[in-house]
C-alpha atoms as a PDB file:
ATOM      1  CA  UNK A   1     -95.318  16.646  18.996  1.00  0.00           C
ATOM      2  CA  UNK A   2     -94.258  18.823  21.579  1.00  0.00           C
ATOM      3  CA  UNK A   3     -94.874  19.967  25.168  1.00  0.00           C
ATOM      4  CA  UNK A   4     -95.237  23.206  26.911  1.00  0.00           C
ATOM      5  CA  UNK A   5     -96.357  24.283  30.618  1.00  0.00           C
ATOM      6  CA  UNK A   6     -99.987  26.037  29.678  1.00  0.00           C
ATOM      7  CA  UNK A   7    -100.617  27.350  33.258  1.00  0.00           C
ATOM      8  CA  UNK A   8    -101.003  26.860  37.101  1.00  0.00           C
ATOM      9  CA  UNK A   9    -103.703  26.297  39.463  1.00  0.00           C
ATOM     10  CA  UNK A  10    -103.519  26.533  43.382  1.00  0.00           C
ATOM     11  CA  UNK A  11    -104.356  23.478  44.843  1.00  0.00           C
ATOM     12  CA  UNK A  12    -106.699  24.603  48.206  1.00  0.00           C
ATOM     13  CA  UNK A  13    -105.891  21.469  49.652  1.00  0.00           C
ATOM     14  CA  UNK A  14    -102.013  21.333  49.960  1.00  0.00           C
ATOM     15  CA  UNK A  15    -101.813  24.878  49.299  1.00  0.00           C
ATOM     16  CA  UNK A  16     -99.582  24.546  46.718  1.00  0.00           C
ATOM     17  CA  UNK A  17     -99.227  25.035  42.651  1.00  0.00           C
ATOM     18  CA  UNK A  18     -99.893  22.414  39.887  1.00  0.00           C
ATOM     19  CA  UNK A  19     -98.091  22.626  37.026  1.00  0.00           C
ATOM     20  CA  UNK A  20    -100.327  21.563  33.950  1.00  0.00           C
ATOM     21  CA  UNK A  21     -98.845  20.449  30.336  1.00  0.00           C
ATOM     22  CA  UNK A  22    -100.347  20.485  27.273  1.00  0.00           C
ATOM     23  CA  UNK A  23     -99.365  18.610  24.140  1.00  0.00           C
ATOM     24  CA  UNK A  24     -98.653  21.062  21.051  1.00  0.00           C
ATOM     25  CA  UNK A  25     -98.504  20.249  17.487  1.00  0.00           C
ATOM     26  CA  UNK A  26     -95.456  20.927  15.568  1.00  0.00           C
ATOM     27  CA  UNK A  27     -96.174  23.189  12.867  1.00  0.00           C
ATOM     28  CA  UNK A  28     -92.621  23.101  10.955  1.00  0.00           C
ATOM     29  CA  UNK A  29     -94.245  20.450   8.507  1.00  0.00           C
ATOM     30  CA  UNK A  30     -97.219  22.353   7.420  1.00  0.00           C
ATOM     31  CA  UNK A  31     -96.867  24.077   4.182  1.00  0.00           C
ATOM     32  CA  UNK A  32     -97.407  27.691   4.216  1.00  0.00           C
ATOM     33  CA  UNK A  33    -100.516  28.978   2.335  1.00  0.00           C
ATOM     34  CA  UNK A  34     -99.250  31.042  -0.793  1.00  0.00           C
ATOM     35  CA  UNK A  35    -101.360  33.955  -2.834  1.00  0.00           C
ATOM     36  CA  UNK A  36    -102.522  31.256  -5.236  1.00  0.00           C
ATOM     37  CA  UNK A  37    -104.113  29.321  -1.741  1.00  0.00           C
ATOM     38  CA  UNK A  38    -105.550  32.711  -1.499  1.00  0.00           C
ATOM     39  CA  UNK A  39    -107.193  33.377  -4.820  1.00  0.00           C
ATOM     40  CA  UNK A  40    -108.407  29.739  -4.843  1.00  0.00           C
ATOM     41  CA  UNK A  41    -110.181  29.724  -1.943  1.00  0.00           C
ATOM     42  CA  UNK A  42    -111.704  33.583  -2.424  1.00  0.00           C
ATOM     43  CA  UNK A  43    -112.790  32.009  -6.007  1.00  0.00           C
ATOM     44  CA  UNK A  44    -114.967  29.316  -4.323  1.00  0.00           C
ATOM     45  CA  UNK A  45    -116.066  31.774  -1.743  1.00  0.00           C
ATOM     46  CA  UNK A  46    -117.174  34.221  -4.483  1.00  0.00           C
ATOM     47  CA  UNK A  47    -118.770  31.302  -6.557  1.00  0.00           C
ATOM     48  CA  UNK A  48    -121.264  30.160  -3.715  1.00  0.00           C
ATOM     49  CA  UNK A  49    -121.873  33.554  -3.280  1.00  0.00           C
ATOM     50  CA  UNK A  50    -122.947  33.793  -6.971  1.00  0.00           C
ATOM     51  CA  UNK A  51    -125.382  30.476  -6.392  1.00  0.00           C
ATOM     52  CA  UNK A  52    -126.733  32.082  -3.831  1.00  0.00           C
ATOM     53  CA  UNK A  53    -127.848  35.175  -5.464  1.00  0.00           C
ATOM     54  CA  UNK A  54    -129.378  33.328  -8.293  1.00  0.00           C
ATOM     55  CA  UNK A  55    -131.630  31.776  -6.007  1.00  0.00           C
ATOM     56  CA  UNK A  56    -132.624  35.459  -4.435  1.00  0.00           C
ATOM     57  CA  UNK A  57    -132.866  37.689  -6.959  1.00  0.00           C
ATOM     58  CA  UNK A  58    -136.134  36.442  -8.318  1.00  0.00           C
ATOM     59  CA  UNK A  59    -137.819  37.870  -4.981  1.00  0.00           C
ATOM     60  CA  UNK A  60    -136.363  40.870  -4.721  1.00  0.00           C
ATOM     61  CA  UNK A  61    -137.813  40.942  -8.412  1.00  0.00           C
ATOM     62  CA  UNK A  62    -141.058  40.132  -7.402  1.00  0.00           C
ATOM     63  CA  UNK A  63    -141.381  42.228  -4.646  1.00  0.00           C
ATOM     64  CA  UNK A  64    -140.271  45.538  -6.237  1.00  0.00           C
ATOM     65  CA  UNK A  65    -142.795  47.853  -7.182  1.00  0.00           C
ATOM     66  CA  UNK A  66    -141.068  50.023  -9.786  1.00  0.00           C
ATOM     67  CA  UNK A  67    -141.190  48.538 -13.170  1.00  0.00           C
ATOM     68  CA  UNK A  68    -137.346  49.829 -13.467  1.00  0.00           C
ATOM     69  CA  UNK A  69    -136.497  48.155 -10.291  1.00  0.00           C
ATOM     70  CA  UNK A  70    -137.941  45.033 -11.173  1.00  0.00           C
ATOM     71  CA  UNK A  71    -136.385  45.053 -14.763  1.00  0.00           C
ATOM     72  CA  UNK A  72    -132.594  45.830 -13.481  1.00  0.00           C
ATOM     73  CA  UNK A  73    -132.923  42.514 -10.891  1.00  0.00           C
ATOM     74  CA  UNK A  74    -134.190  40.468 -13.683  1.00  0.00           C
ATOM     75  CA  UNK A  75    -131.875  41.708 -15.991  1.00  0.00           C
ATOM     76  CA  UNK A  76    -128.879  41.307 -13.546  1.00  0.00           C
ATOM     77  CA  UNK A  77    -130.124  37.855 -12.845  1.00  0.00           C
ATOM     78  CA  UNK A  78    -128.998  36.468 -16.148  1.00  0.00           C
ATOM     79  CA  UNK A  79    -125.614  38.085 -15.623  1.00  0.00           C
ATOM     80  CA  UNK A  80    -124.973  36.542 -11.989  1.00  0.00           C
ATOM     81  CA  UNK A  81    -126.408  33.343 -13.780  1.00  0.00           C
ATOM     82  CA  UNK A  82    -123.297  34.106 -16.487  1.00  0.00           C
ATOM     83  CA  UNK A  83    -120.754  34.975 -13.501  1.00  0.00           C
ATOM     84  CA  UNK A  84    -121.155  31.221 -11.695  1.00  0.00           C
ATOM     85  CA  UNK A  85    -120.174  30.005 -14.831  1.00  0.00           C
ATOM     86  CA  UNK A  86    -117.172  32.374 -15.392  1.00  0.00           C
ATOM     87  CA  UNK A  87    -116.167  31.585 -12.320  1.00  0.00           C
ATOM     88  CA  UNK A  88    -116.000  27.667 -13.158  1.00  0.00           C
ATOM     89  CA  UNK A  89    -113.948  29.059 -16.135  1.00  0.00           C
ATOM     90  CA  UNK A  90    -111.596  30.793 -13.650  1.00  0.00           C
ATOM     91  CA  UNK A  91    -111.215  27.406 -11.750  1.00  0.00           C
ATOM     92  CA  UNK A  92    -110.584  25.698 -15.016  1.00  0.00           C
ATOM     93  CA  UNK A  93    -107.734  27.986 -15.763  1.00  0.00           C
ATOM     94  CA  UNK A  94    -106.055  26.658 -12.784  1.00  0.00           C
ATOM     95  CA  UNK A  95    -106.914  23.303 -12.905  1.00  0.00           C
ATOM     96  CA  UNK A  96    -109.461  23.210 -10.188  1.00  0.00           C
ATOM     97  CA  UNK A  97    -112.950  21.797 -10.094  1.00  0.00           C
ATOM     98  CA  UNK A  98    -115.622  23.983  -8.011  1.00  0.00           C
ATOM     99  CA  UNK A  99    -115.997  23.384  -4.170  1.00  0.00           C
ATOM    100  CA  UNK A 100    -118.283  23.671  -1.816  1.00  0.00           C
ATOM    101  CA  UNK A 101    -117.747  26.831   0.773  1.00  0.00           C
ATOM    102  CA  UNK A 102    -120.307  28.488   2.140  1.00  0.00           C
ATOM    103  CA  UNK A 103    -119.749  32.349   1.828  1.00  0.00           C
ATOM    104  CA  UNK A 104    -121.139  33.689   5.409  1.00  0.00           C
ATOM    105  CA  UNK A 105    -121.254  37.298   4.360  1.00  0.00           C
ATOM    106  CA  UNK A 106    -123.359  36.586   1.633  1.00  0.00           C
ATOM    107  CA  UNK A 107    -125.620  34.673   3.742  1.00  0.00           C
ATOM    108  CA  UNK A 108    -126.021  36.688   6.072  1.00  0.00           C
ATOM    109  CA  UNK A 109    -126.478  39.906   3.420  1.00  0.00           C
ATOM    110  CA  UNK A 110    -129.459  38.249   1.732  1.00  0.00           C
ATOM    111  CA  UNK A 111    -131.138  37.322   5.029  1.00  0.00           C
ATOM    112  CA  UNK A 112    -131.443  40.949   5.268  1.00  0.00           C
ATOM    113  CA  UNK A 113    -132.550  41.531   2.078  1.00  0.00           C
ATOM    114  CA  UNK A 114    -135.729  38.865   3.080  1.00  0.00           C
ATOM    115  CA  UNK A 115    -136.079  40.855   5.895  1.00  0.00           C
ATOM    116  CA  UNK A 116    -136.514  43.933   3.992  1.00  0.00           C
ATOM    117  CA  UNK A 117    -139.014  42.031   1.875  1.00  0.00           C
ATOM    118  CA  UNK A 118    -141.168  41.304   4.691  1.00  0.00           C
ATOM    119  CA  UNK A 119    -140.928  44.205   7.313  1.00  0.00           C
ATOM    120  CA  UNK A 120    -141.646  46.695   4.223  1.00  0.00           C
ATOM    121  CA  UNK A 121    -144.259  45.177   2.493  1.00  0.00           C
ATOM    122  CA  UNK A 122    -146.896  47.034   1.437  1.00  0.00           C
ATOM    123  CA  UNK A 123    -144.741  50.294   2.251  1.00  0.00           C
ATOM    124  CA  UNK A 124    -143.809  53.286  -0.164  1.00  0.00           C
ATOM    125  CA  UNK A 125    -140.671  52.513   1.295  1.00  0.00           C
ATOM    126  CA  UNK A 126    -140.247  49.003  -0.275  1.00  0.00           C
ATOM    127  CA  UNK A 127    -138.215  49.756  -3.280  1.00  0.00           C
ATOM    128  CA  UNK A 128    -135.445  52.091  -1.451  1.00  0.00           C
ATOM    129  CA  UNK A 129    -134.848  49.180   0.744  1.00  0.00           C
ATOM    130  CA  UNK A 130    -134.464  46.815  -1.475  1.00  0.00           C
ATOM    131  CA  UNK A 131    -131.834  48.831  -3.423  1.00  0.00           C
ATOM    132  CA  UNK A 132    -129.918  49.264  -0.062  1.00  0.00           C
ATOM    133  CA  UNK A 133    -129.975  45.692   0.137  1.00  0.00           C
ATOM    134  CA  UNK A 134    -129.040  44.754  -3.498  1.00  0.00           C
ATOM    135  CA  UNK A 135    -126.015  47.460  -3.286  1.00  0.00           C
ATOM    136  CA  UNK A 136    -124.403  46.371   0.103  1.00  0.00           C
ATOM    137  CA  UNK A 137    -124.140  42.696  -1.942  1.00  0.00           C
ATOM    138  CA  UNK A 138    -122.769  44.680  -5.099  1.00  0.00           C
ATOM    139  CA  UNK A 139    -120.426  46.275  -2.753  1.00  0.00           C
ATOM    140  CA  UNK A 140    -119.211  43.103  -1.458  1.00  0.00           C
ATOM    141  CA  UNK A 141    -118.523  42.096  -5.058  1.00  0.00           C
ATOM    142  CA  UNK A 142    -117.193  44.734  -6.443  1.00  0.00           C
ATOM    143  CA  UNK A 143    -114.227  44.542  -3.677  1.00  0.00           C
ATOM    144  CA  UNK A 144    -113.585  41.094  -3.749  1.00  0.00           C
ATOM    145  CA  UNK A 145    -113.416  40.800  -7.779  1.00  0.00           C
ATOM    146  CA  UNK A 146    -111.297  43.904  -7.732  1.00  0.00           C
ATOM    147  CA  UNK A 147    -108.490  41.898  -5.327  1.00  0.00           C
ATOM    148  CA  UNK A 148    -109.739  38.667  -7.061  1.00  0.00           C
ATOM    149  CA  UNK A 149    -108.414  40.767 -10.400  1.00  0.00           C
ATOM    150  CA  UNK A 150    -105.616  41.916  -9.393  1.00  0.00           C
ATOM    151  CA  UNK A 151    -104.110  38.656  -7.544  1.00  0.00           C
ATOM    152  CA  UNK A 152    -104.984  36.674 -11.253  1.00  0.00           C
ATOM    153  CA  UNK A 153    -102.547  38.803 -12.948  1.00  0.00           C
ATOM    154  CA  UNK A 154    -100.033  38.941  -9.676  1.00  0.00           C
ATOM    155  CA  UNK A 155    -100.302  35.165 -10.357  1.00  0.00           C
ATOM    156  CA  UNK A 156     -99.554  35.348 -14.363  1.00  0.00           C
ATOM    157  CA  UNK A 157    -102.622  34.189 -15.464  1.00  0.00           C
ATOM    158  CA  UNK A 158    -104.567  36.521 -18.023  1.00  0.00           C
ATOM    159  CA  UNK A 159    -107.434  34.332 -19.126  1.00  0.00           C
ATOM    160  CA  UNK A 160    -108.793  34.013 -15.235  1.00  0.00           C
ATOM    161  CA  UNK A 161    -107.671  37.799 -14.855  1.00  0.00           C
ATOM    162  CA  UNK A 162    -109.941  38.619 -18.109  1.00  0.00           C
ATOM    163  CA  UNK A 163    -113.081  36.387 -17.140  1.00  0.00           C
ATOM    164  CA  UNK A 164    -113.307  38.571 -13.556  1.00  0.00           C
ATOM    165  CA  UNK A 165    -112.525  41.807 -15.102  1.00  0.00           C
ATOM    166  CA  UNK A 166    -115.785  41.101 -16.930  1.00  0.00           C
ATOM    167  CA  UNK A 167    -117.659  40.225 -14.268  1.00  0.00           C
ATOM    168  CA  UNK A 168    -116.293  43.112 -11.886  1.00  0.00           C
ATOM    169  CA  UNK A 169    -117.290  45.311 -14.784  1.00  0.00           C
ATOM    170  CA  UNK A 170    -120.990  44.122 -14.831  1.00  0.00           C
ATOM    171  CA  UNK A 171    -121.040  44.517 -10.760  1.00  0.00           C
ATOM    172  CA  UNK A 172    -120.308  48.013 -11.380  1.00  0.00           C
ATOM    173  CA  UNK A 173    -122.535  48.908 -14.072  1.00  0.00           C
ATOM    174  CA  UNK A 174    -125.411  46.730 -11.772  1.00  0.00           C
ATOM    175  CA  UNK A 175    -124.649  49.222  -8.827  1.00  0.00           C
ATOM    176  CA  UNK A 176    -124.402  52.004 -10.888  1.00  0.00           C
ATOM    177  CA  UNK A 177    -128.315  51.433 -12.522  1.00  0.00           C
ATOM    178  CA  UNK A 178    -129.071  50.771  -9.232  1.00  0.00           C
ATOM    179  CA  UNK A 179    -128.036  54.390  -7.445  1.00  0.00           C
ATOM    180  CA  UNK A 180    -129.425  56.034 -10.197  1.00  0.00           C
ATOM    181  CA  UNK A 181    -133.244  54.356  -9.377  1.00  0.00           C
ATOM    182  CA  UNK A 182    -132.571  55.470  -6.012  1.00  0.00           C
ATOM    183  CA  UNK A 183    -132.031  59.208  -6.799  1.00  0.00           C
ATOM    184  CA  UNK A 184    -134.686  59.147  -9.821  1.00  0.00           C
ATOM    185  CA  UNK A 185    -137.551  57.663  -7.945  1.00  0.00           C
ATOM    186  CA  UNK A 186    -137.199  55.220  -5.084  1.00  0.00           C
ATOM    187  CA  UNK A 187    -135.715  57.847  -2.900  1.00  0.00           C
ATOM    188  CA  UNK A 188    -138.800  60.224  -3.354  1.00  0.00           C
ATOM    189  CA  UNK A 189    -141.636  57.194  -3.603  1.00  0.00           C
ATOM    190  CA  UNK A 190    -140.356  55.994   0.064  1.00  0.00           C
ATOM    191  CA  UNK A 191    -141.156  59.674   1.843  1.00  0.00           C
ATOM    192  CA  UNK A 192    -144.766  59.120   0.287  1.00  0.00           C
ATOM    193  CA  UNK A 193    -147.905  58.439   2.499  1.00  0.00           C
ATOM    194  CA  UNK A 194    -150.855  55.825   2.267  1.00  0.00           C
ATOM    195  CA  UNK A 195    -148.539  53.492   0.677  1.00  0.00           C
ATOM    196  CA  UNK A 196    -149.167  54.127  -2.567  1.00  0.00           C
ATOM    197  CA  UNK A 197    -145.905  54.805  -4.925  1.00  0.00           C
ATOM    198  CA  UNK A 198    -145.419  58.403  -6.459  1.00  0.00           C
ATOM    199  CA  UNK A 199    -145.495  58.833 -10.433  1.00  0.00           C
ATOM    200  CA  UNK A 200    -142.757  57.022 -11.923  1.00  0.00           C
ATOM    201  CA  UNK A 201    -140.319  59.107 -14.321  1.00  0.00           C
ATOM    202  CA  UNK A 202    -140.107  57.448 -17.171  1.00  0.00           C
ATOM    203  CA  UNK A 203    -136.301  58.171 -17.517  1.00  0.00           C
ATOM    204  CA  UNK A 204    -133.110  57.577 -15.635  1.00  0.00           C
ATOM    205  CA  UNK A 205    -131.786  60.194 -16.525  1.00  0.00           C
ATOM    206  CA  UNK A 206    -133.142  63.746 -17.508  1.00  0.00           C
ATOM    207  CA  UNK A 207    -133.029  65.219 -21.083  1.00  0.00           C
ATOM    208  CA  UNK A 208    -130.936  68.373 -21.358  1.00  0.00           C
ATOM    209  CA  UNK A 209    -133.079  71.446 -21.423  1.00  0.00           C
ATOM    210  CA  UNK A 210    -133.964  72.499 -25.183  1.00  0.00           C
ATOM    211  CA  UNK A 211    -132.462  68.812 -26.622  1.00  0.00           C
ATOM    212  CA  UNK A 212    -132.278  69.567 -30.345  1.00  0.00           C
ATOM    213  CA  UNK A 213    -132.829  72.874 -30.789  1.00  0.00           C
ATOM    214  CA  UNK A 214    -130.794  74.446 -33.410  1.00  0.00           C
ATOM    215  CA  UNK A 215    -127.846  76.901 -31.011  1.00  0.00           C
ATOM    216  CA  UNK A 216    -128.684  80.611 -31.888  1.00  0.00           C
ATOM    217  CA  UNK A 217    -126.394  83.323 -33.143  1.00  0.00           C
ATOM    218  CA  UNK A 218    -125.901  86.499 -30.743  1.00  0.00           C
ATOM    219  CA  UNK A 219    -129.145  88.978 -30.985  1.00  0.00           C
ATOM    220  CA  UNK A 220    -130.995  86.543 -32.742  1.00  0.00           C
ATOM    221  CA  UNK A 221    -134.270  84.192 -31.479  1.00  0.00           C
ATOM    222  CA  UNK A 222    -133.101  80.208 -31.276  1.00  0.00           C
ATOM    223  CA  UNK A 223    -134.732  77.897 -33.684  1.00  0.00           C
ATOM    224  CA  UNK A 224    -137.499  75.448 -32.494  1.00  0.00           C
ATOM    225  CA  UNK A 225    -136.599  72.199 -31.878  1.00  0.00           C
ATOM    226  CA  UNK A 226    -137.017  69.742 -34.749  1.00  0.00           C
ATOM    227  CA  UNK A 227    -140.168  67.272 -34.335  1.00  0.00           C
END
């Protein structure tokens, strides 16, 4: 332990300066945190952050109104459900046993999401928001698997690198599904009135124009499509 002067303070009544000291610790000792400290710790961040959207998901579910909405939360359920346990893999594969660390962001990103739930309610507005909410938590993921990826091979070791490639890759397909309800419906359905939902398309994405018609030769009329 060492010692160094931390400040001064005038003293009114002898008009003069006291000289305050403050113990330090000596930090020569510590060892300093390598990228494996790193990955570890982002690891157990990521896997509370998993926990904690299996236990939300299933009301964002309920409270969706569009049948695709409702299906691509359920259906991403069961892979977050499949990522906790990946991530226990990933642990394994470096000799560690799961920790408890509360991940903040996440917190604080599904609190939102509940607040969504509740302020829109009722509202045409209701499934827009609670893709806005879903996304800014698949945006969180898909950055911190895509370091989390890269720092497993840094660290020369493929099977953890493998496990969170898959995962990353089922973030990105979840977000992608997820914009695409957005532009087909959601987007439109929240401008509505009265608080009842537009017509759902019953189709991501739309067929081309004149999907199996038979191409026709110059000056000539094109086939009908086939049945």
């Amino acid at each position: 332990m060492g010692w160094f002067a931390a400040f001064t303070q005038t003293d009114p009544q002898n008009h003069g300066e006291q000289f305050f000291m403050v113990p330090t610790t000596n930090n020569k000792n510590q060892k300093m945190k390598t990228l494996k400290d790193l990955f570890l710790a982002e690891v157990t961040g990521m896997y509370d952050s998993e926990r904690q959207i299996v236990k939300a998901l299933p009301k964002l579910a309920q409270a969706a109104t569009c049948a695709n909405l409702k299906a691509a939360l359920q259906a991403h359920l069961k892979e977050t459900e499949g990522h906790v346990t990946k991530l226990e893999q990933v642990l394994q594969a470096f000799e560690q046993k799961p920790q408890t660390k509360t991940c903040q962001v996440t917190t604080d990103l599904l609190a939102h999401g509940d607040r969504i739930v509740a302020d829109y309610k009722g509202s045409p507005a209701i499934d827009a928001g609670l893709i806005s909410a879903a996304q800014k938590v698949e945006h969180l993921e898909i950055a911190a698997y895509g370091a989390l990826h890269a720092w497993a091979i840094q660290l020369g070791n493929p099977k953890a690198a493998s496990l969170i490639e898959t995962i990353l890759g089922e973030e990105k397909a979840a977000n992608e599904t997820l914009t695409k309800l957005a532009l087909a419906n959601c987007n439109k359905e929240a401008v509505g009135e009265g608080g009842h939902p537009a017509k759902e398309t019953p189709a991501l994405i739309a067929p081309l124009p004149n999907a199996g018609a038979t191409p026709a030769a110059p000056g000539r009329k094109p086939a009908p499509a086939r049945a």
